[in-house]
PDB file of N, CA and C in Angstrom:
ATOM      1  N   UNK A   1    -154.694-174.649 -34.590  1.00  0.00           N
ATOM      2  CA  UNK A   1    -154.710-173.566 -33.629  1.00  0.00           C
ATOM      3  C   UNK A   1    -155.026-174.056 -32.223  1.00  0.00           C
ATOM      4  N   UNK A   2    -155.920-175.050 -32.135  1.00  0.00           N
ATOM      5  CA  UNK A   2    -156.371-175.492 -30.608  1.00  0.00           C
ATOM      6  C   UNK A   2    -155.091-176.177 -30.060  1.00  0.00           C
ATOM      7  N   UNK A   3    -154.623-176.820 -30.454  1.00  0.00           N
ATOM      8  CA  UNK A   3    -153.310-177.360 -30.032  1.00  0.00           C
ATOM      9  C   UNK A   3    -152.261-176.926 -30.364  1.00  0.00           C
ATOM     10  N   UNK A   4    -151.771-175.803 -30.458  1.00  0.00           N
ATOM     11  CA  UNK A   4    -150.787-174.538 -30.632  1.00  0.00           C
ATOM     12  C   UNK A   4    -149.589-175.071 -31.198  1.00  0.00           C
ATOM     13  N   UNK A   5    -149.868-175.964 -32.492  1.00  0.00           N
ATOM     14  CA  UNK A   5    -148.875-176.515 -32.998  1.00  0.00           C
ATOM     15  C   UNK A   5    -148.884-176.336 -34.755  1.00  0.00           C
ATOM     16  N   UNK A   6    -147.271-176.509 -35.137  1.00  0.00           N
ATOM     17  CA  UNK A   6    -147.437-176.022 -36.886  1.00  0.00           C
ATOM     18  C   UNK A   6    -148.070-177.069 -37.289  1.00  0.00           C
ATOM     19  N   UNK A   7    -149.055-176.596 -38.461  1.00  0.00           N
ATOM     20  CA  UNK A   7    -149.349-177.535 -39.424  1.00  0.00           C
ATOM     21  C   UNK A   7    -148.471-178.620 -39.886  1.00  0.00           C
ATOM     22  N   UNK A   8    -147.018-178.299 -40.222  1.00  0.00           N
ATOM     23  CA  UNK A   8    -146.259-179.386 -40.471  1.00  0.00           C
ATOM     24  C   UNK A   8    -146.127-179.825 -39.576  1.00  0.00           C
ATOM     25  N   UNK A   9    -145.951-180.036 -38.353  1.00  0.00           N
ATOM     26  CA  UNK A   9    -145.783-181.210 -37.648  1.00  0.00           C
ATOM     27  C   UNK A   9    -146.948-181.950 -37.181  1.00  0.00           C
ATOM     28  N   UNK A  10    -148.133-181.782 -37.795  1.00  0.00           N
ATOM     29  CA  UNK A  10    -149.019-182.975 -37.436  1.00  0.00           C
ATOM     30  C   UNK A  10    -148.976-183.981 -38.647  1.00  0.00           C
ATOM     31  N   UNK A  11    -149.132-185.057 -38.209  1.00  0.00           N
ATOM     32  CA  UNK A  11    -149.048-186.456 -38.891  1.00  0.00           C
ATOM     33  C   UNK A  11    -150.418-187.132 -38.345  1.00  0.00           C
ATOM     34  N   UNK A  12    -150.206-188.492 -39.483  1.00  0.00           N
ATOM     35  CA  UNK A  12    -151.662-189.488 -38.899  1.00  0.00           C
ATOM     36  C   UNK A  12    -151.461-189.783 -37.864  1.00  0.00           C
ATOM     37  N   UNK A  13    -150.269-190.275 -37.341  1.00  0.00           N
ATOM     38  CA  UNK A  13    -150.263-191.123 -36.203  1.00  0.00           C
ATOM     39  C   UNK A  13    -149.898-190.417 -35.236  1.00  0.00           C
ATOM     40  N   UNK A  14    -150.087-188.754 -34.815  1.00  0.00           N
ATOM     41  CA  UNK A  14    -149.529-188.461 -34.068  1.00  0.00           C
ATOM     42  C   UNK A  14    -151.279-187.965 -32.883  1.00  0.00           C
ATOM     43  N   UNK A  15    -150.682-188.431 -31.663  1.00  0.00           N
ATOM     44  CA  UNK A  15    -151.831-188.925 -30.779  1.00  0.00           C
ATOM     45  C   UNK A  15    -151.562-188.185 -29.678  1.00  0.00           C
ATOM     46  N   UNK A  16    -152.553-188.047 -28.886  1.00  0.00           N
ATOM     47  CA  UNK A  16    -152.771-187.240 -27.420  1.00  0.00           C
ATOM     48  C   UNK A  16    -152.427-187.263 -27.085  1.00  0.00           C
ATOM     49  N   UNK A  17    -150.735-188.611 -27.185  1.00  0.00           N
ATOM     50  CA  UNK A  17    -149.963-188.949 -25.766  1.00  0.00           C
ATOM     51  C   UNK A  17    -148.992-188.583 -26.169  1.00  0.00           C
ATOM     52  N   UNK A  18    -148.912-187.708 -27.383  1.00  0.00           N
ATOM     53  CA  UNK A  18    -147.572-187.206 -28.131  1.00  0.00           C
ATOM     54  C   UNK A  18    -147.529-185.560 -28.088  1.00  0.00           C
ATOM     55  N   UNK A  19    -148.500-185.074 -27.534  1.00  0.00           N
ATOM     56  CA  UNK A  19    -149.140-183.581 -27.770  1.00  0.00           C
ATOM     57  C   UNK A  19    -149.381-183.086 -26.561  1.00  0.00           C
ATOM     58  N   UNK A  20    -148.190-182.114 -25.677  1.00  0.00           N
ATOM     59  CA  UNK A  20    -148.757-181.590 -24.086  1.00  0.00           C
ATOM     60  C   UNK A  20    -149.459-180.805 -24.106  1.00  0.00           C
ATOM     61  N   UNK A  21    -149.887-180.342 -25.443  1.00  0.00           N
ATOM     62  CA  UNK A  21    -150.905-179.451 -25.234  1.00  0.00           C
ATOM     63  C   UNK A  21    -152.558-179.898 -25.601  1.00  0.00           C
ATOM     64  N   UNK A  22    -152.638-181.171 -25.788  1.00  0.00           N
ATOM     65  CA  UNK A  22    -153.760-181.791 -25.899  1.00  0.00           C
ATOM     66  C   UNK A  22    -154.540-182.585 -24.606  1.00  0.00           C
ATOM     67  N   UNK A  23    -155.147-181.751 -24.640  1.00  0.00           N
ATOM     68  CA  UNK A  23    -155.763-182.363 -22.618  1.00  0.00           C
ATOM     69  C   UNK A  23    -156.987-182.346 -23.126  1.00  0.00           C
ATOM     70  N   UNK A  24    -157.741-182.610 -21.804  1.00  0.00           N
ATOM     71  CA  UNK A  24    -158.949-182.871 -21.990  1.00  0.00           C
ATOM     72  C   UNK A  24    -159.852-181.427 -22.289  1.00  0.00           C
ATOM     73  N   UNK A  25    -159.255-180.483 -22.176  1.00  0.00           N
ATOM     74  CA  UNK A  25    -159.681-179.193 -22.318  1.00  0.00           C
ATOM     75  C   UNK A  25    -159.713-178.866 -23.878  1.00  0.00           C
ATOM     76  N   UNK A  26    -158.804-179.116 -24.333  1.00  0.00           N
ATOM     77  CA  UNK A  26    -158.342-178.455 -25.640  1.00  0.00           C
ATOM     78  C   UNK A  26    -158.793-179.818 -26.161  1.00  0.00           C
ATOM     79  N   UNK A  27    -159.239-180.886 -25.988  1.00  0.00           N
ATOM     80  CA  UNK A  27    -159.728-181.927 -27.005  1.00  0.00           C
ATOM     81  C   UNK A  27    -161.588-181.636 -27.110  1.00  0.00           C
ATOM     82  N   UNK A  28    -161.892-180.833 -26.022  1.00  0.00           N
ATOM     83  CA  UNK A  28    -163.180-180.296 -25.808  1.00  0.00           C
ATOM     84  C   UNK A  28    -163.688-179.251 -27.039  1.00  0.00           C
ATOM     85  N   UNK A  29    -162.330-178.129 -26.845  1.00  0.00           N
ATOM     86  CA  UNK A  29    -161.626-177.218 -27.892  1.00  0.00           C
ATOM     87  C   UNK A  29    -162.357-177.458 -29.308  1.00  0.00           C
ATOM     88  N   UNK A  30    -161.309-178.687 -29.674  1.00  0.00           N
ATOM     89  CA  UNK A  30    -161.072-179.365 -30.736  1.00  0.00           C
ATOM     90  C   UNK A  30    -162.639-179.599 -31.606  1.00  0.00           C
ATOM     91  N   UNK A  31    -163.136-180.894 -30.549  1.00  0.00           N
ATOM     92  CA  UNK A  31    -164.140-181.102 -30.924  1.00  0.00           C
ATOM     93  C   UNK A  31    -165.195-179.983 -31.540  1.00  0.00           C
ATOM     94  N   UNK A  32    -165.229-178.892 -30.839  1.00  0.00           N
ATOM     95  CA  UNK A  32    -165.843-177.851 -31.377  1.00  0.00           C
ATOM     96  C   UNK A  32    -165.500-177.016 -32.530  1.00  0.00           C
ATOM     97  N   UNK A  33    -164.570-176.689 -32.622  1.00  0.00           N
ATOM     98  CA  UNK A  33    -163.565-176.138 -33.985  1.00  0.00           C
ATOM     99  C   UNK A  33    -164.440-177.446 -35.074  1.00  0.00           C
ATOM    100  N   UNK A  34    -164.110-178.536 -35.133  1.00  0.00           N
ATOM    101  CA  UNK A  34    -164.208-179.495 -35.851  1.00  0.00           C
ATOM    102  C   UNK A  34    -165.728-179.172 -36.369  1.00  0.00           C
ATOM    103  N   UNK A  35    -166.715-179.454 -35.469  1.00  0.00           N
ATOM    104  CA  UNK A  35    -167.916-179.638 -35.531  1.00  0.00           C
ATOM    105  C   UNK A  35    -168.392-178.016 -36.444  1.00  0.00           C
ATOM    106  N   UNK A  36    -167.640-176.998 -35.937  1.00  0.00           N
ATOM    107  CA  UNK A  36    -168.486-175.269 -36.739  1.00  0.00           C
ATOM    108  C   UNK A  36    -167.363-175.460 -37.937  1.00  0.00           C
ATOM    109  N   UNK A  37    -165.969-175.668 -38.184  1.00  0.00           N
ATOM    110  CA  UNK A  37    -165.482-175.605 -39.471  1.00  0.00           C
ATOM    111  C   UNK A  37    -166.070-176.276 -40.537  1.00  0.00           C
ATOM    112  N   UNK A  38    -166.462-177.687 -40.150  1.00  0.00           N
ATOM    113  CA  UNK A  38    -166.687-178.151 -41.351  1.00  0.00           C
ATOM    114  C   UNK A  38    -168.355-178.681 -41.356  1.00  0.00           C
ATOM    115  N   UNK A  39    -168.976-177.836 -40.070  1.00  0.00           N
ATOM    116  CA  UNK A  39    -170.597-178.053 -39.988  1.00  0.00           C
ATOM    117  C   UNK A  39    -171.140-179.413 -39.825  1.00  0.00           C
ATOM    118  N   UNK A  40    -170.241-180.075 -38.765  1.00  0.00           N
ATOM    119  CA  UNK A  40    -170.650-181.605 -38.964  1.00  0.00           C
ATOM    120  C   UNK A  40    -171.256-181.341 -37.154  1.00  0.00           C
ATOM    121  N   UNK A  41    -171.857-182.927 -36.880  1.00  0.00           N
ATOM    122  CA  UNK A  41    -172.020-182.882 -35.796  1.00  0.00           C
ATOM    123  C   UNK A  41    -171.461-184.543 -35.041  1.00  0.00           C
ATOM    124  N   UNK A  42    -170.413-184.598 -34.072  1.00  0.00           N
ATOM    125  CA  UNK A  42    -170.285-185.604 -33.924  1.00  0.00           C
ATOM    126  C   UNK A  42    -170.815-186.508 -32.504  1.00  0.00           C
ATOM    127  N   UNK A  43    -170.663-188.029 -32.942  1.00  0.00           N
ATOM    128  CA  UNK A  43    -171.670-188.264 -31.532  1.00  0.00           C
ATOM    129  C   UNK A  43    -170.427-188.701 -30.597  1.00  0.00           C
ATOM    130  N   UNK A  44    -171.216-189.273 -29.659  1.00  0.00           N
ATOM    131  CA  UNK A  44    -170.253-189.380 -28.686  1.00  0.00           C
ATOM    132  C   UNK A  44    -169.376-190.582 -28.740  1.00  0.00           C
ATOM    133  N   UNK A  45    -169.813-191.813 -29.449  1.00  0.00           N
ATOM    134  CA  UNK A  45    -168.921-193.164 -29.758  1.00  0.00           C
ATOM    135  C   UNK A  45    -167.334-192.325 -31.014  1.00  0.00           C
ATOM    136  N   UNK A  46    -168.223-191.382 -31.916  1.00  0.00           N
ATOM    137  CA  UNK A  46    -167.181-190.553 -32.801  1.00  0.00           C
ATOM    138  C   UNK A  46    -165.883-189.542 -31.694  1.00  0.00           C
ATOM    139  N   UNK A  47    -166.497-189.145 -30.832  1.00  0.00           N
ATOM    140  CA  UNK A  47    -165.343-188.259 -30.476  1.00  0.00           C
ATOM    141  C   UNK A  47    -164.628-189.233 -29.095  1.00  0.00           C
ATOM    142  N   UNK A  48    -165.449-190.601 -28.908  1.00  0.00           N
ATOM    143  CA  UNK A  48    -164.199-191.004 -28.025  1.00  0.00           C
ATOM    144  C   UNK A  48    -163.073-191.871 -29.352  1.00  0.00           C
ATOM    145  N   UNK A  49    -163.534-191.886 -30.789  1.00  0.00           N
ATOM    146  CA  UNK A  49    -161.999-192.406 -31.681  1.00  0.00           C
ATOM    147  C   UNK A  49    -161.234-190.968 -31.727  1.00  0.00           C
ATOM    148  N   UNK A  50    -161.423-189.956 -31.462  1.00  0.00           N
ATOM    149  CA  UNK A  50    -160.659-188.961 -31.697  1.00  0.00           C
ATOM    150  C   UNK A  50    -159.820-188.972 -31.577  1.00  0.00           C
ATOM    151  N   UNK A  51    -158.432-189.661 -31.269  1.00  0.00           N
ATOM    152  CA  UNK A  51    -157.145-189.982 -30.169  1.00  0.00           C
ATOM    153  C   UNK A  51    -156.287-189.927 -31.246  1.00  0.00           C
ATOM    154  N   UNK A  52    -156.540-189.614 -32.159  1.00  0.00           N
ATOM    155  CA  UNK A  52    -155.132-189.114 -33.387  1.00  0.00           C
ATOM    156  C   UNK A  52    -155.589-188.186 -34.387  1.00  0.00           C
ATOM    157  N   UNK A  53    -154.648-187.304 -35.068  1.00  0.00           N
ATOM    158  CA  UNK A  53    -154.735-186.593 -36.080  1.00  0.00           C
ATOM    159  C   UNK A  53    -155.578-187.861 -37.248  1.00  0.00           C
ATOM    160  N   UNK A  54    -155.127-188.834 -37.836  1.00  0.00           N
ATOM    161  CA  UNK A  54    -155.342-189.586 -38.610  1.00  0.00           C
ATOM    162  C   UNK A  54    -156.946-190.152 -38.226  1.00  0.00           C
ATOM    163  N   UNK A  55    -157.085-190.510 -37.350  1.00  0.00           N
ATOM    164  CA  UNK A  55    -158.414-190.706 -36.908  1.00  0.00           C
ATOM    165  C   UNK A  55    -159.767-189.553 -37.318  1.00  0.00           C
ATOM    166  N   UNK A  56    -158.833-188.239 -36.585  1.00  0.00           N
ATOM    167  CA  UNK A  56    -159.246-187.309 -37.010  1.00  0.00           C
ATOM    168  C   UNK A  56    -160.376-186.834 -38.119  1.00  0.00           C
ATOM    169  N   UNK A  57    -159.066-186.875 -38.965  1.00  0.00           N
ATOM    170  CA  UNK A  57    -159.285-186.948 -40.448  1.00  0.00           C
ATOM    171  C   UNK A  57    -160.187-188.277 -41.015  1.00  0.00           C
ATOM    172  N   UNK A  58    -159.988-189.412 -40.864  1.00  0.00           N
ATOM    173  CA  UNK A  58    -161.296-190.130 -41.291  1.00  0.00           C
ATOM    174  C   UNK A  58    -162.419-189.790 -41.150  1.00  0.00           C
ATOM    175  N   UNK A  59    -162.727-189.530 -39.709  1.00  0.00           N
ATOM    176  CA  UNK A  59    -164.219-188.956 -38.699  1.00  0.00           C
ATOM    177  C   UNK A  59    -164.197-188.482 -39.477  1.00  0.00           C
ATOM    178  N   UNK A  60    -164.211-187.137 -39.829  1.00  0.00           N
ATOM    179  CA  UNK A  60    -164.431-185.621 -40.427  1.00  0.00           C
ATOM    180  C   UNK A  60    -164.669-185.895 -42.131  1.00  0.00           C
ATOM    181  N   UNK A  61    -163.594-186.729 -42.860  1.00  0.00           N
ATOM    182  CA  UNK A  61    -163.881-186.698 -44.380  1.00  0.00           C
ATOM    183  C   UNK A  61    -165.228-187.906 -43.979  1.00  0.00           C
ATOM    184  N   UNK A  62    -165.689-188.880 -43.457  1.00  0.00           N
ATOM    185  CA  UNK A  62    -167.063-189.639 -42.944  1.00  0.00           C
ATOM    186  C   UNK A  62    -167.816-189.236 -42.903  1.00  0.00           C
ATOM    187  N   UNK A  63    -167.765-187.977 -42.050  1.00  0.00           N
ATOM    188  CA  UNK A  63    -169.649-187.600 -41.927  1.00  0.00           C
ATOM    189  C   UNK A  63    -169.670-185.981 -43.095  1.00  0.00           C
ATOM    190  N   UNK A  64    -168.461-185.574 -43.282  1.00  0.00           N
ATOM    191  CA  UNK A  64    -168.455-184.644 -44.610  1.00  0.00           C
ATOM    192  C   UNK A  64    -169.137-185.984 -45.868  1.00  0.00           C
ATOM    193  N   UNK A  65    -168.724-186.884 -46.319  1.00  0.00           N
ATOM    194  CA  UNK A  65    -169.294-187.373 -47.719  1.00  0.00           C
ATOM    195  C   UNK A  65    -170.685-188.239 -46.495  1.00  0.00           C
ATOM    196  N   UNK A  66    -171.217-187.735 -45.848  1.00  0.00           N
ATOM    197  CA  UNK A  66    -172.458-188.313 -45.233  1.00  0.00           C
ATOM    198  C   UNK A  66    -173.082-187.205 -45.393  1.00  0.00           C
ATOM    199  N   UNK A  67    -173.024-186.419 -45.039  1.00  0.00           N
ATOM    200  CA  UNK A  67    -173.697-185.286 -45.414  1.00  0.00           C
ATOM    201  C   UNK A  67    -174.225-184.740 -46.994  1.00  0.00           C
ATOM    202  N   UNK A  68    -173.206-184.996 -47.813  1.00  0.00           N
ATOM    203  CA  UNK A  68    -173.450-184.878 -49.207  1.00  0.00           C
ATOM    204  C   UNK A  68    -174.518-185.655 -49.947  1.00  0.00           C
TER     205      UNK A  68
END
């Protein structure tokens, strides 16, 4: 939803420089969606790897089985 794009078209490798609707605003967005959906909290070395869907997804399944 933050990046106003279908579910099917995100991939691992698809990155900030592939997405006009991913700015620094909506990666702000992001980060937050991320952090209340799945109740994580990320630091700041974590959200500067943010730069791909695939990245993404590591971060997030990381501090989800850290949390457990």
């Amino acid at each position: 939803n933050v990046l106003k794009m279908p579910v099917k078209d995100l991939h691992d490798s698809l990155s900030m420089d592939d997405v006009a609707t991913w700015d620094s605003l909506s990666h702000m967005e992001l980060i937050v969606a991320l952090e209340n959906t799945f109740s994580i909290r990320l630091t700041g070395d974590e959200i500067a790897e943010l730069t791909t869907v695939g990245s993404i997804s590591d971060i997030v399944i990381k501090k989800i089985k850290e949390a457990s």
